[in-house]
PDB file of N, CA and C in Angstrom:
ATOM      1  N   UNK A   1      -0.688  36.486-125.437  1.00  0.00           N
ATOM      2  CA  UNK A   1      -0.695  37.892-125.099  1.00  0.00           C
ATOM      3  C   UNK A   1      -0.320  38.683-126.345  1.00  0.00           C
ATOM      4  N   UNK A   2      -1.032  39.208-126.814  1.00  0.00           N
ATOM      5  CA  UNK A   2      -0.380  40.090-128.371  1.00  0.00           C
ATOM      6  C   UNK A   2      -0.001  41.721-127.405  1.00  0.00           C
ATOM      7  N   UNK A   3       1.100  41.983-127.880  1.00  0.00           N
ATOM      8  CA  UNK A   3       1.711  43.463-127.786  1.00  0.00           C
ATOM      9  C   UNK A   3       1.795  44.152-128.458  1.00  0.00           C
ATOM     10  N   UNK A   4       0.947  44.071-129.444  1.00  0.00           N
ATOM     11  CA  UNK A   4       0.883  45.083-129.906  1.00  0.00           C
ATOM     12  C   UNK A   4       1.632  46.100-130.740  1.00  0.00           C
ATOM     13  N   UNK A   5       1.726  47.439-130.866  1.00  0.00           N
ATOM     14  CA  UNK A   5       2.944  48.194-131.459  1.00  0.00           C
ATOM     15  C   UNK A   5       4.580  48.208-130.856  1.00  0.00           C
ATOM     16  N   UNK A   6       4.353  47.217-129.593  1.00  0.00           N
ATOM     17  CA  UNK A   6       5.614  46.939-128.661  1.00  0.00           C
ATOM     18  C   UNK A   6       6.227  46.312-129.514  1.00  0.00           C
ATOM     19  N   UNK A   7       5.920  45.867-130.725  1.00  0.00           N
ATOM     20  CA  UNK A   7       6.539  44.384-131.468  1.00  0.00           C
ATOM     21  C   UNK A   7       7.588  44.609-132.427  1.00  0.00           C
ATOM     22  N   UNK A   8       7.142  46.095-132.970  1.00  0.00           N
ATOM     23  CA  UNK A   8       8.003  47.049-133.705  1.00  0.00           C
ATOM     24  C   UNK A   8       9.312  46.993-133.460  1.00  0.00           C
ATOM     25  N   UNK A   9       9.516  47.360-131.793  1.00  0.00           N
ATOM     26  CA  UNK A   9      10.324  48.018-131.829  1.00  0.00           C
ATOM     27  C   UNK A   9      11.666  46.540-130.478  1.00  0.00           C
ATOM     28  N   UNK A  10      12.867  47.233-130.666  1.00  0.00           N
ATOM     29  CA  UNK A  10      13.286  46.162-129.484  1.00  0.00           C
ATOM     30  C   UNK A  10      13.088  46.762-128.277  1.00  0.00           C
ATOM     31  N   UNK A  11      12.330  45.422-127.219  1.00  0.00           N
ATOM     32  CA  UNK A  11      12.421  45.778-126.057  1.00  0.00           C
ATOM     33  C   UNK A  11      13.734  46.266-125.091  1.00  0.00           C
ATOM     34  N   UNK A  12      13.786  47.695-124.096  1.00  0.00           N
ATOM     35  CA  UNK A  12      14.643  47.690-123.418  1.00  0.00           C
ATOM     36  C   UNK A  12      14.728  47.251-121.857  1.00  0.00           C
ATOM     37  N   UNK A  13      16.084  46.920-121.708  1.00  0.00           N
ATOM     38  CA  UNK A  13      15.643  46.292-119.932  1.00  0.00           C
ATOM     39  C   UNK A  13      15.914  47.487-119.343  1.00  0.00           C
ATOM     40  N   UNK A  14      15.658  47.651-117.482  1.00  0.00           N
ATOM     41  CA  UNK A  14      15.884  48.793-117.371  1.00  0.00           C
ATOM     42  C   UNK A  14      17.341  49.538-117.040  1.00  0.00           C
ATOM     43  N   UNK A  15      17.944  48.490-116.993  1.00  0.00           N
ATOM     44  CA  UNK A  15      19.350  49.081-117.424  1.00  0.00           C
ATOM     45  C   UNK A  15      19.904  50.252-118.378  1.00  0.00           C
ATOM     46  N   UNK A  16      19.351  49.199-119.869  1.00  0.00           N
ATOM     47  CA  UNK A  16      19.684  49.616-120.852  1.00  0.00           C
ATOM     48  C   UNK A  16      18.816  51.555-121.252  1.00  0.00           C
ATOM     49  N   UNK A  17      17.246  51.649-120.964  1.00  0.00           N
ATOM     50  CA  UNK A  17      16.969  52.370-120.186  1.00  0.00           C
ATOM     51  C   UNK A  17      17.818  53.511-119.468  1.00  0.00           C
ATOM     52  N   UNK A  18      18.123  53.101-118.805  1.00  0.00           N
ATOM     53  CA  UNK A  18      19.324  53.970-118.130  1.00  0.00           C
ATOM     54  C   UNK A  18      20.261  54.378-118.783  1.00  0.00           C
ATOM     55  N   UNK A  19      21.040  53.691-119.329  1.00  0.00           N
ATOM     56  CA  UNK A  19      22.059  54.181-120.223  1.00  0.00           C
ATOM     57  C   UNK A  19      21.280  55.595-121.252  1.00  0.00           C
ATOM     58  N   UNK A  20      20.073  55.011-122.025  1.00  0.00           N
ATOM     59  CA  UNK A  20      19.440  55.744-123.189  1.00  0.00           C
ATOM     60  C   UNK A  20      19.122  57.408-121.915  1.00  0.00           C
ATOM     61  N   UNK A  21      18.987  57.216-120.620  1.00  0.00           N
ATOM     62  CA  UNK A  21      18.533  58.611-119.955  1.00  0.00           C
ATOM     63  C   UNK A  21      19.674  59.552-119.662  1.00  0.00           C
ATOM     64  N   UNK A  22      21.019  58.429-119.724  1.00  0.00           N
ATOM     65  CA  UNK A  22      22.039  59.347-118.751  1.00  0.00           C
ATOM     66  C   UNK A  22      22.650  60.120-119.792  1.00  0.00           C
ATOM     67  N   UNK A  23      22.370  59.641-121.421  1.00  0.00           N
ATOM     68  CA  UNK A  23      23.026  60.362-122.236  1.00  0.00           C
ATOM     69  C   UNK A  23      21.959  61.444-122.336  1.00  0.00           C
ATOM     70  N   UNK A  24      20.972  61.151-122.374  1.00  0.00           N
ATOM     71  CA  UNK A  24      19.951  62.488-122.630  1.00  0.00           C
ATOM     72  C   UNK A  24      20.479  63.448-121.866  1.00  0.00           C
ATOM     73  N   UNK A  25      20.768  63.194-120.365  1.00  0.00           N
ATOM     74  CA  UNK A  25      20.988  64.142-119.533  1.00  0.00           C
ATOM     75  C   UNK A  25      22.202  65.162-119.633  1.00  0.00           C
ATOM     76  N   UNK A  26      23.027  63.892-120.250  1.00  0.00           N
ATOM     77  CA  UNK A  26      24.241  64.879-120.553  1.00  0.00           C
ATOM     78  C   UNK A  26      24.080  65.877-121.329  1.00  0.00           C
ATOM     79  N   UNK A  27      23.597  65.235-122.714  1.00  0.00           N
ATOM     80  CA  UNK A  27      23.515  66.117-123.791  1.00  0.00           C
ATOM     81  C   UNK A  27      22.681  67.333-123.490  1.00  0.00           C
ATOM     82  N   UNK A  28      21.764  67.236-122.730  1.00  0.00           N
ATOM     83  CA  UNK A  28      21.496  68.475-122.141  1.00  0.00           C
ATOM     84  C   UNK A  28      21.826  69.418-121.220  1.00  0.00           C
ATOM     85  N   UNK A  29      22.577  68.742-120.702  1.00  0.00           N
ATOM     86  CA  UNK A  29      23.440  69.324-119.742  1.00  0.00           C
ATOM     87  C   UNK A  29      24.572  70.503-120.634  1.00  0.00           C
ATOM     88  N   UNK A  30      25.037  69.799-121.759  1.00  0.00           N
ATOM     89  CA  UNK A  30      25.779  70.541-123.046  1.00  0.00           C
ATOM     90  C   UNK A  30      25.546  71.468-123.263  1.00  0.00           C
ATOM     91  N   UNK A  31      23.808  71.498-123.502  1.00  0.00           N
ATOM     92  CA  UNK A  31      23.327  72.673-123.946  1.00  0.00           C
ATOM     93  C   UNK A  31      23.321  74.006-123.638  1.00  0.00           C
ATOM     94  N   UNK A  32      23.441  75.283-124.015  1.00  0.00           N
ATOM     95  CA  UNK A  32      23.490  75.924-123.671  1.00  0.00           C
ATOM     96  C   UNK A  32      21.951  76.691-123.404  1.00  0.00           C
ATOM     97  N   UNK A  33      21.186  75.815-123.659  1.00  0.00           N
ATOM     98  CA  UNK A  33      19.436  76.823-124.200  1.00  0.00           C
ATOM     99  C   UNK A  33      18.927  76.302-122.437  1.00  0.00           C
ATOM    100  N   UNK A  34      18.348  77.042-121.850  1.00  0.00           N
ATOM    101  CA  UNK A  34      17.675  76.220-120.684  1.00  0.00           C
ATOM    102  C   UNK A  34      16.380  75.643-121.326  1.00  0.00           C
ATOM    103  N   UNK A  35      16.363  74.336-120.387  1.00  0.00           N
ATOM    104  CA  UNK A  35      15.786  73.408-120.844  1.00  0.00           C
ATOM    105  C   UNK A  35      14.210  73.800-119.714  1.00  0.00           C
ATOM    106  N   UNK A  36      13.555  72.720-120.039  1.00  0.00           N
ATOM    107  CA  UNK A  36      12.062  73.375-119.642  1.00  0.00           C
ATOM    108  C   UNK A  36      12.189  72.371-118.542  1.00  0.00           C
ATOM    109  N   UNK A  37      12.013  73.230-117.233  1.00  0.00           N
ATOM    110  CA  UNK A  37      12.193  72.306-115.617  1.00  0.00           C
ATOM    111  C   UNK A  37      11.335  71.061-115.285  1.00  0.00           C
ATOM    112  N   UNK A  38       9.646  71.045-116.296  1.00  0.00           N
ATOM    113  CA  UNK A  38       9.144  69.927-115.930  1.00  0.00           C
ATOM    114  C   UNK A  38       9.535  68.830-117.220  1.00  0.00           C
ATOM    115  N   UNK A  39      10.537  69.049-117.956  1.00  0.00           N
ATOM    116  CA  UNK A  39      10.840  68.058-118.865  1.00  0.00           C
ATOM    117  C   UNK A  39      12.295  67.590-118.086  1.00  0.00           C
ATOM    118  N   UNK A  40      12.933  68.217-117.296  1.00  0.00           N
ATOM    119  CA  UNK A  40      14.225  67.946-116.505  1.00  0.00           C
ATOM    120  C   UNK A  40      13.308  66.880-115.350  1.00  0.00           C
ATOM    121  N   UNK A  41      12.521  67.440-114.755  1.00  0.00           N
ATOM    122  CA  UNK A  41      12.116  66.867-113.558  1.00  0.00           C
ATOM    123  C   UNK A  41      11.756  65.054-113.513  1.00  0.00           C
ATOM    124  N   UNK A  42      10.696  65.091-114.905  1.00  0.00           N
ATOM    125  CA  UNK A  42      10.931  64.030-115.242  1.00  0.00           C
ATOM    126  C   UNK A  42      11.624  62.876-115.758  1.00  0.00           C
ATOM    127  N   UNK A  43      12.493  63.773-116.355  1.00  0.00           N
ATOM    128  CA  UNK A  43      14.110  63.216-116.088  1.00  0.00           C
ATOM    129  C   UNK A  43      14.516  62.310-115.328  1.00  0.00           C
ATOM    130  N   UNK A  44      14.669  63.081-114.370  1.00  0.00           N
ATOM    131  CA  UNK A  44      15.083  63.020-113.182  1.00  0.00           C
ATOM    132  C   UNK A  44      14.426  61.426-112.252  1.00  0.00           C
ATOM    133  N   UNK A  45      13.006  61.923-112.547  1.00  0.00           N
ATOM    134  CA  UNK A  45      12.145  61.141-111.367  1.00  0.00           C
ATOM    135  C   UNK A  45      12.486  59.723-112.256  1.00  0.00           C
ATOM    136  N   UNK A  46      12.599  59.621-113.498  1.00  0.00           N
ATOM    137  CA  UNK A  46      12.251  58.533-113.972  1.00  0.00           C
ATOM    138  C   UNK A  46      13.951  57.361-113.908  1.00  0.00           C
ATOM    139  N   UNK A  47      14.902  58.280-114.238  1.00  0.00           N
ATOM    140  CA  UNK A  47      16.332  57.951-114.126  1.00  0.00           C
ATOM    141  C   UNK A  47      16.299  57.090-113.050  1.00  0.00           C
ATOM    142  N   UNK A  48      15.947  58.200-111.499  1.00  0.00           N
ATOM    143  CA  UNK A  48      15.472  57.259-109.905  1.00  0.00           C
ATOM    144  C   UNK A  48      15.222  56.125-110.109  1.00  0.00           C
ATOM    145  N   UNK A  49      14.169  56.112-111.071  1.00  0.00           N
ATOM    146  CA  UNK A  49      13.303  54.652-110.785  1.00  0.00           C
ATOM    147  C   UNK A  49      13.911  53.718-111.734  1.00  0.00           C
ATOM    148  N   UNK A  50      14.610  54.015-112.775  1.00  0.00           N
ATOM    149  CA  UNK A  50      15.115  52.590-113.272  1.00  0.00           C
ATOM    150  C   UNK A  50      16.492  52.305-112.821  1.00  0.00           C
ATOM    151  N   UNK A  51      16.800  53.390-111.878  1.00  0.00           N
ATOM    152  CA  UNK A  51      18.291  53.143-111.010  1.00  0.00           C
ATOM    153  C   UNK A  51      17.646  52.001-110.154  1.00  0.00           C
ATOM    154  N   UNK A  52      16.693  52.319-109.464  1.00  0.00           N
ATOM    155  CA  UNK A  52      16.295  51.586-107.928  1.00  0.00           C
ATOM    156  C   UNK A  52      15.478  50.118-108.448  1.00  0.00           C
ATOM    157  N   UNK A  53      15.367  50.239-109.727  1.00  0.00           N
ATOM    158  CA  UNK A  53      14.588  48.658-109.976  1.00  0.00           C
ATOM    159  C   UNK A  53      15.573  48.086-110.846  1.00  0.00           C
ATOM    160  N   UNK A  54      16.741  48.476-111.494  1.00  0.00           N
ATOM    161  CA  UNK A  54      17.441  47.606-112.430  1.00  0.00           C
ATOM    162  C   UNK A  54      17.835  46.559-111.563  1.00  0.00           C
ATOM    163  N   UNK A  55      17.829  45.516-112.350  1.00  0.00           N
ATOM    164  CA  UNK A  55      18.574  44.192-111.494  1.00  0.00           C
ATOM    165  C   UNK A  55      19.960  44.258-111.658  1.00  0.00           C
ATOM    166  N   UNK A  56      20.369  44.419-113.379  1.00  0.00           N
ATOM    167  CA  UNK A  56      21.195  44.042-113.841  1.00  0.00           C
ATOM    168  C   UNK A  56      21.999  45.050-114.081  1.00  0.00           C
ATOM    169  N   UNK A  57      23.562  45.496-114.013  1.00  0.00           N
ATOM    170  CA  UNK A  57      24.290  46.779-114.114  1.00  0.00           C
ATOM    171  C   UNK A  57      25.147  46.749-115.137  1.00  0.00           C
ATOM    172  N   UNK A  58      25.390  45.754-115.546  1.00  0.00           N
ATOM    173  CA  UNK A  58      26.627  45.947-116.767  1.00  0.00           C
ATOM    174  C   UNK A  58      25.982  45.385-118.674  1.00  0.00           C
ATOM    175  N   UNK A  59      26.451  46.008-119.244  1.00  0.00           N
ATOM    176  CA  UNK A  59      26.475  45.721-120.676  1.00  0.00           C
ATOM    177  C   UNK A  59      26.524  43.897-120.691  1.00  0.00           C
ATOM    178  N   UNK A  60      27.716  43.852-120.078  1.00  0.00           N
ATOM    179  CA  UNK A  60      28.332  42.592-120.215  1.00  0.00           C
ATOM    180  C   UNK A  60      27.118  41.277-119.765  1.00  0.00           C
ATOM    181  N   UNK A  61      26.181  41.613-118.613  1.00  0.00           N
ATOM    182  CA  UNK A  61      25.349  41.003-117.708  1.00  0.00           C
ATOM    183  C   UNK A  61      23.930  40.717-118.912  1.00  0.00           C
ATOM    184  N   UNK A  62      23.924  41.869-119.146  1.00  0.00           N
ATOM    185  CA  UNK A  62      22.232  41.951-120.457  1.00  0.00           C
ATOM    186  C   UNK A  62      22.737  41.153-121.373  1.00  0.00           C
ATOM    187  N   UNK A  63      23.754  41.501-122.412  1.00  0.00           N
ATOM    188  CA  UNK A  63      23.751  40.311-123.575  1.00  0.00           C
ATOM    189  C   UNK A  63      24.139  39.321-122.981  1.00  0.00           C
ATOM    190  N   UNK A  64      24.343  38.808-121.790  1.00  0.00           N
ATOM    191  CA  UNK A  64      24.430  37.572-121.486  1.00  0.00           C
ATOM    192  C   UNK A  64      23.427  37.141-121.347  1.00  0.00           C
ATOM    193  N   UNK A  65      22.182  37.828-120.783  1.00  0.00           N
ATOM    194  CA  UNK A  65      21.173  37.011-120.865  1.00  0.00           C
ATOM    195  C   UNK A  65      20.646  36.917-122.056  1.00  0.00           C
ATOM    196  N   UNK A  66      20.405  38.268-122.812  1.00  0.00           N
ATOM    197  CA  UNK A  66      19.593  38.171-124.344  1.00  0.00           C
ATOM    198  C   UNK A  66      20.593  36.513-124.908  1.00  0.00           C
ATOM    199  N   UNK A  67      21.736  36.312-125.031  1.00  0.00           N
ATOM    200  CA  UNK A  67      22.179  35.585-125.828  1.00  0.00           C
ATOM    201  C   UNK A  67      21.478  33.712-125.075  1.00  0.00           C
ATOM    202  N   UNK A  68      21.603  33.991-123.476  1.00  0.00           N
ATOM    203  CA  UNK A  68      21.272  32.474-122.961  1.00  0.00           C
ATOM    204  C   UNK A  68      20.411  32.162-123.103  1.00  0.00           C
ATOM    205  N   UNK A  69      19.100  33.123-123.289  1.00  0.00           N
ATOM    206  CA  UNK A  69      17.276  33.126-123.336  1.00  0.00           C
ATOM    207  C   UNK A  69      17.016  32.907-124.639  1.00  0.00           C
ATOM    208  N   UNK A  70      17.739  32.904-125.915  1.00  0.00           N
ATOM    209  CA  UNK A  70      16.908  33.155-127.444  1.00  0.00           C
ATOM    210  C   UNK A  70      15.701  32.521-127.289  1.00  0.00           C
ATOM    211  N   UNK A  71      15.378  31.446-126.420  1.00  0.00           N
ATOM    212  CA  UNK A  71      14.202  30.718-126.611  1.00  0.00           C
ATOM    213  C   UNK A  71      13.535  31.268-126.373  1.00  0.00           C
ATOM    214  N   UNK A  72      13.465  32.557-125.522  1.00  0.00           N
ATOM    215  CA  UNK A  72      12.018  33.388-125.265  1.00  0.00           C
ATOM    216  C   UNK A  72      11.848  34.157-126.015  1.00  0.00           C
ATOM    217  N   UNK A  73      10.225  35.000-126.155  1.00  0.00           N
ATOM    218  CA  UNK A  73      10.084  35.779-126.723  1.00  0.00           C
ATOM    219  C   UNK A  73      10.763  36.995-126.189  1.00  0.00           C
ATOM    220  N   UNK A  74      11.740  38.180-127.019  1.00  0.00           N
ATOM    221  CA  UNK A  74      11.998  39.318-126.496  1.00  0.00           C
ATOM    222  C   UNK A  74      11.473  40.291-125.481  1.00  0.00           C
ATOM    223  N   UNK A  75      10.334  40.045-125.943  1.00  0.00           N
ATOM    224  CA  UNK A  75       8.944  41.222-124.926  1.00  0.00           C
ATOM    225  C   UNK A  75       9.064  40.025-123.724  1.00  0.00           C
ATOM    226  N   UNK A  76       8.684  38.993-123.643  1.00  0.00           N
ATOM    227  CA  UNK A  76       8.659  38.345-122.582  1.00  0.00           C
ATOM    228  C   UNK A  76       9.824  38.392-121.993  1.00  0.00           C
ATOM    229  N   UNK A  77      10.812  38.390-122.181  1.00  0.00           N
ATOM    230  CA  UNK A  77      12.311  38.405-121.472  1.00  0.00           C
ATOM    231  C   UNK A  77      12.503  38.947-120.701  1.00  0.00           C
ATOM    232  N   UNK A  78      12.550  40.662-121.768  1.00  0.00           N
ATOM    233  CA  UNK A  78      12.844  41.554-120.808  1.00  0.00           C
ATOM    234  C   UNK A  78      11.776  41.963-119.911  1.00  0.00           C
ATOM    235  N   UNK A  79      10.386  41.372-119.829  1.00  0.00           N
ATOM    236  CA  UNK A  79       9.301  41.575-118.582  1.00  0.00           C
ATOM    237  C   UNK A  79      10.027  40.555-117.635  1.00  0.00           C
ATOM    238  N   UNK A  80      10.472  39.633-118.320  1.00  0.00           N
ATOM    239  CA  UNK A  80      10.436  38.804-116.739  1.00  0.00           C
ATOM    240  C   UNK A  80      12.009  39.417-116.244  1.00  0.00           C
ATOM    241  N   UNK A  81      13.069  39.665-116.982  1.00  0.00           N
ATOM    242  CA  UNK A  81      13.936  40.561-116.582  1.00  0.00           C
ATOM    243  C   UNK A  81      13.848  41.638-115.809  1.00  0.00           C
ATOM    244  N   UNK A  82      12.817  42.361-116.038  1.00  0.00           N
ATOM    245  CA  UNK A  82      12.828  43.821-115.614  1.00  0.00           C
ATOM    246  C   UNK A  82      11.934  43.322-114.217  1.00  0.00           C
ATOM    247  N   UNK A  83      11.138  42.388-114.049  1.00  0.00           N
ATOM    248  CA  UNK A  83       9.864  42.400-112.765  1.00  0.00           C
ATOM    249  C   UNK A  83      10.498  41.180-112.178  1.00  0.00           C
ATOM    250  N   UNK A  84      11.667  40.532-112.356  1.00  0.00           N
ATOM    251  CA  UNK A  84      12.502  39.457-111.673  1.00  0.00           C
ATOM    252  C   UNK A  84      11.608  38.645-110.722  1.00  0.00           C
ATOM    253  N   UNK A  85      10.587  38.295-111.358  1.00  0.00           N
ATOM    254  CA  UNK A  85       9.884  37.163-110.213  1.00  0.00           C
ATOM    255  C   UNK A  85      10.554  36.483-109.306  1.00  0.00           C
ATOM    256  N   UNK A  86      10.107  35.804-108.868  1.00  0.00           N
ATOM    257  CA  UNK A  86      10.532  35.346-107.193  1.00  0.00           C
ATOM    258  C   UNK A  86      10.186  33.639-107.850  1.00  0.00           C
ATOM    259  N   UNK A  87       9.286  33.500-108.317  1.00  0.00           N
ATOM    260  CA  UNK A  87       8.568  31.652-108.211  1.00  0.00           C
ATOM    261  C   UNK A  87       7.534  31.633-109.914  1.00  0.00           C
ATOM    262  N   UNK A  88       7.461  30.325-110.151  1.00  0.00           N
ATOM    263  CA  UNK A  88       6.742  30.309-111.204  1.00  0.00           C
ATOM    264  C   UNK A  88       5.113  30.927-111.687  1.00  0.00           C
ATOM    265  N   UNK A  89       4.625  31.192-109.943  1.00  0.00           N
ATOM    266  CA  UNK A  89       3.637  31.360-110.076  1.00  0.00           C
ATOM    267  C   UNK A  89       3.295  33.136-110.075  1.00  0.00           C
ATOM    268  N   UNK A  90       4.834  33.778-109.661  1.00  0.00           N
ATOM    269  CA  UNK A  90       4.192  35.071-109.817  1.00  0.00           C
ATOM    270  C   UNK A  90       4.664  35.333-111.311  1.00  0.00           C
ATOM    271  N   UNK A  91       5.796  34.459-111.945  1.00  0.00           N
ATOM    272  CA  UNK A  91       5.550  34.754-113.518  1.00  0.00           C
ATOM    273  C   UNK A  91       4.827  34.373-114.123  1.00  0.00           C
ATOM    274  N   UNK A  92       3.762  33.153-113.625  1.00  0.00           N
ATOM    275  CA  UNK A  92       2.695  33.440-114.560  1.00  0.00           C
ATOM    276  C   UNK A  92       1.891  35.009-114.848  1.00  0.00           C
ATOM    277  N   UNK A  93       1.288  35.050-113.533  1.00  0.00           N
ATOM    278  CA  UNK A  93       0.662  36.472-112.897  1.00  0.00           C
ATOM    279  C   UNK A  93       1.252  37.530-114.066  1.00  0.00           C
ATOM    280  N   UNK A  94       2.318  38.038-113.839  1.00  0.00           N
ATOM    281  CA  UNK A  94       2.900  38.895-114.367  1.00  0.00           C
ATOM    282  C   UNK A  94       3.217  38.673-116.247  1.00  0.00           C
ATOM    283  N   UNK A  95       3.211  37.713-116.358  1.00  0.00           N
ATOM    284  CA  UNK A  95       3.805  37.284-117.884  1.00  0.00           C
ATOM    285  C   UNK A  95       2.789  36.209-118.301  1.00  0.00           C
ATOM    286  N   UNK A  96       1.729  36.724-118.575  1.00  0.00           N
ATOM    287  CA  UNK A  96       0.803  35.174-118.734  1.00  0.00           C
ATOM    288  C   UNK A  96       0.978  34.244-119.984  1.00  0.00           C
ATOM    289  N   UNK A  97       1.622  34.867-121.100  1.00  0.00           N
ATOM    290  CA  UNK A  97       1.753  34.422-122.523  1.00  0.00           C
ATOM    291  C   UNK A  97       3.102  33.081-121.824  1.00  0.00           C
ATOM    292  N   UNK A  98       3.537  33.017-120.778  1.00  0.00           N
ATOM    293  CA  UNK A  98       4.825  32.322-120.682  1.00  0.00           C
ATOM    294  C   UNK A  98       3.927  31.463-120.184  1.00  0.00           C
ATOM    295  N   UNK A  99       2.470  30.813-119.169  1.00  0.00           N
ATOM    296  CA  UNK A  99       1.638  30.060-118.802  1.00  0.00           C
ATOM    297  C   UNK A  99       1.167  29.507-120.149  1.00  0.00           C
ATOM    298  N   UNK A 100       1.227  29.828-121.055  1.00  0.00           N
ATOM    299  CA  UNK A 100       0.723  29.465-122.417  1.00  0.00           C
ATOM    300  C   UNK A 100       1.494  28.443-123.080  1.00  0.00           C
ATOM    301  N   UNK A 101       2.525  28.871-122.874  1.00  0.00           N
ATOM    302  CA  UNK A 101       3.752  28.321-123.495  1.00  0.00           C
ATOM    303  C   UNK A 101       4.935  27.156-123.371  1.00  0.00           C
ATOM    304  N   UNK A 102       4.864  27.293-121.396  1.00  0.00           N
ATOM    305  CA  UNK A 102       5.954  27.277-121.328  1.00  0.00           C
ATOM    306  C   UNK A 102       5.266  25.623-120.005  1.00  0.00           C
ATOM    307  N   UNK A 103       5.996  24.886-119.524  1.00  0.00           N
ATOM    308  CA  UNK A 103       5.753  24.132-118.440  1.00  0.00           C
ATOM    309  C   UNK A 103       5.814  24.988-116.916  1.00  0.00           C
ATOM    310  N   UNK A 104       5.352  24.416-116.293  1.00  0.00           N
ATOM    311  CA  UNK A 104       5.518  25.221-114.920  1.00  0.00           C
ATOM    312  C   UNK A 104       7.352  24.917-114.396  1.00  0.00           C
ATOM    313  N   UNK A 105       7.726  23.594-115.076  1.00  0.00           N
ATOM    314  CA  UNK A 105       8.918  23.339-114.971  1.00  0.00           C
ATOM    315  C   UNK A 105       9.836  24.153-115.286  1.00  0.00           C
ATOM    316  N   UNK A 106       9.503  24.516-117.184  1.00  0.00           N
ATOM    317  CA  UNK A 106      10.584  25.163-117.718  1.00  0.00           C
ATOM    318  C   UNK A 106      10.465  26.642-117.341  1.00  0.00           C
ATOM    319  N   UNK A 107       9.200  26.933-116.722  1.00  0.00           N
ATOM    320  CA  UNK A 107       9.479  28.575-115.972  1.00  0.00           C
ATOM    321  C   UNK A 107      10.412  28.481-114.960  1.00  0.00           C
ATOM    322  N   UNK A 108      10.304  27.445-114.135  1.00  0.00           N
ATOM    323  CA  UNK A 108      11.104  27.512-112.922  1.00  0.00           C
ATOM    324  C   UNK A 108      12.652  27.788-113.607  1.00  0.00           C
ATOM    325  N   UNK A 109      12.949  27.184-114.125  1.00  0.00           N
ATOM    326  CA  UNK A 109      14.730  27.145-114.990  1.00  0.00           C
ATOM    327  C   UNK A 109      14.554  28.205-115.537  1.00  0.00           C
ATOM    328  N   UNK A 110      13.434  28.947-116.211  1.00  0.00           N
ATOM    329  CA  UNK A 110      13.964  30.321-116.830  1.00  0.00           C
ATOM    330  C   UNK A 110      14.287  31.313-115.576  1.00  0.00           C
ATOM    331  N   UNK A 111      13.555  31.113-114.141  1.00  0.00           N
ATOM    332  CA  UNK A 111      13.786  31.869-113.161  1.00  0.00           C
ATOM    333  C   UNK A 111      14.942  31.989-112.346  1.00  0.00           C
ATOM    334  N   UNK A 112      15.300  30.398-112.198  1.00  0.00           N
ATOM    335  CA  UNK A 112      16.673  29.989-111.342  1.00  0.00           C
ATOM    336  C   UNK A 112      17.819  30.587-112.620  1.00  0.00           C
ATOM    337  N   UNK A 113      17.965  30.348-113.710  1.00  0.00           N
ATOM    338  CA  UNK A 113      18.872  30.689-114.490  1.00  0.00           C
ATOM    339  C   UNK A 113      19.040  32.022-114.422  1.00  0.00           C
ATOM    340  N   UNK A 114      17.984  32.694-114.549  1.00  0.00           N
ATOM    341  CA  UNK A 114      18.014  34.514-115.117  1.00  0.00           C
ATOM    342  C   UNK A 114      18.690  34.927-113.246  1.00  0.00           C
ATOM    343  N   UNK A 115      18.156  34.160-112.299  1.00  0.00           N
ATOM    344  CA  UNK A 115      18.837  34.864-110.950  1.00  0.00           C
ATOM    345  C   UNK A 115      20.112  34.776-110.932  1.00  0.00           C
ATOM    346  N   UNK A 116      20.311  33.790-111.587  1.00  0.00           N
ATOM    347  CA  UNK A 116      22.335  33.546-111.359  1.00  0.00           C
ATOM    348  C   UNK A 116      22.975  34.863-112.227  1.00  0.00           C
ATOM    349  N   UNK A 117      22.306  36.020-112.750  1.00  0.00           N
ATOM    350  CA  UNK A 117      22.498  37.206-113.233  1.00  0.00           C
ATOM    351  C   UNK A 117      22.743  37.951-111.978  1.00  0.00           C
ATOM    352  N   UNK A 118      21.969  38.301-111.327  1.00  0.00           N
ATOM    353  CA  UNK A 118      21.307  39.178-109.913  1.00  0.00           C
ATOM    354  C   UNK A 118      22.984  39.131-109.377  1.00  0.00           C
ATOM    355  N   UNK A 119      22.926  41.157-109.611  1.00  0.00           N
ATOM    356  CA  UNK A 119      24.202  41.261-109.180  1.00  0.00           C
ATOM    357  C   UNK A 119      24.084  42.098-107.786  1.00  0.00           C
TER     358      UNK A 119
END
């Protein structure tokens, strides 16, 4: 699977995500200039959604996994992090470069391991 200009940069989970929105919010919140309502809104809508899909809630929880996973690729991590498959076969589906790579075995252990996160 090549990613492209994703490769640049480090992937975030959607935790981390979160953190990067709630400061935006503040800091605008600071501001004294009103801010433009459909740049708030989306804000907003998007904050929702990586509240209601994060798996993982603490600082402490993410570098635990970045540090237990080095064997994966980053981009792959945090996909299978962020879309927390259920079985090997919907991470293929979802993550196909890990069908490339990986045994159907050693997906299963990247799955059972990354759940013992799931707080």
């Amino acid at each position: 699977m090549n990613f492209g200009e994703f490769v640049k940069h480090e992937p975030l989970m959607l935790n981390e995500v979160q953190s990067i929105l709630n400061q935006i919010k503040t800091e605008q919140s600071n501001e004294t200039q009103v801010t433009n309502p459909n740049k708030e809104e989306i804000l907003n809508k998007t904050l929702r959604y990586v509240k209601r899909f994060s798996r993982f809630t603490d600082k402490e929880t993410i570098s635990g996994i970045k540090v237990e996973f080095q064997e994966l690729d980053p981009i792959e991590l945090t996909i299978l992090a962020n879309l927390f498959p259920e079985d090997v076969e919907e991470a293929k589906v979802l993550i196909p470069s890990l069908a490339e790579k990986y045994s159907d075995e050693e997906i299963t252990d990247f799955i059972e391991r990354l759940h013992k996160y799931d707080n």
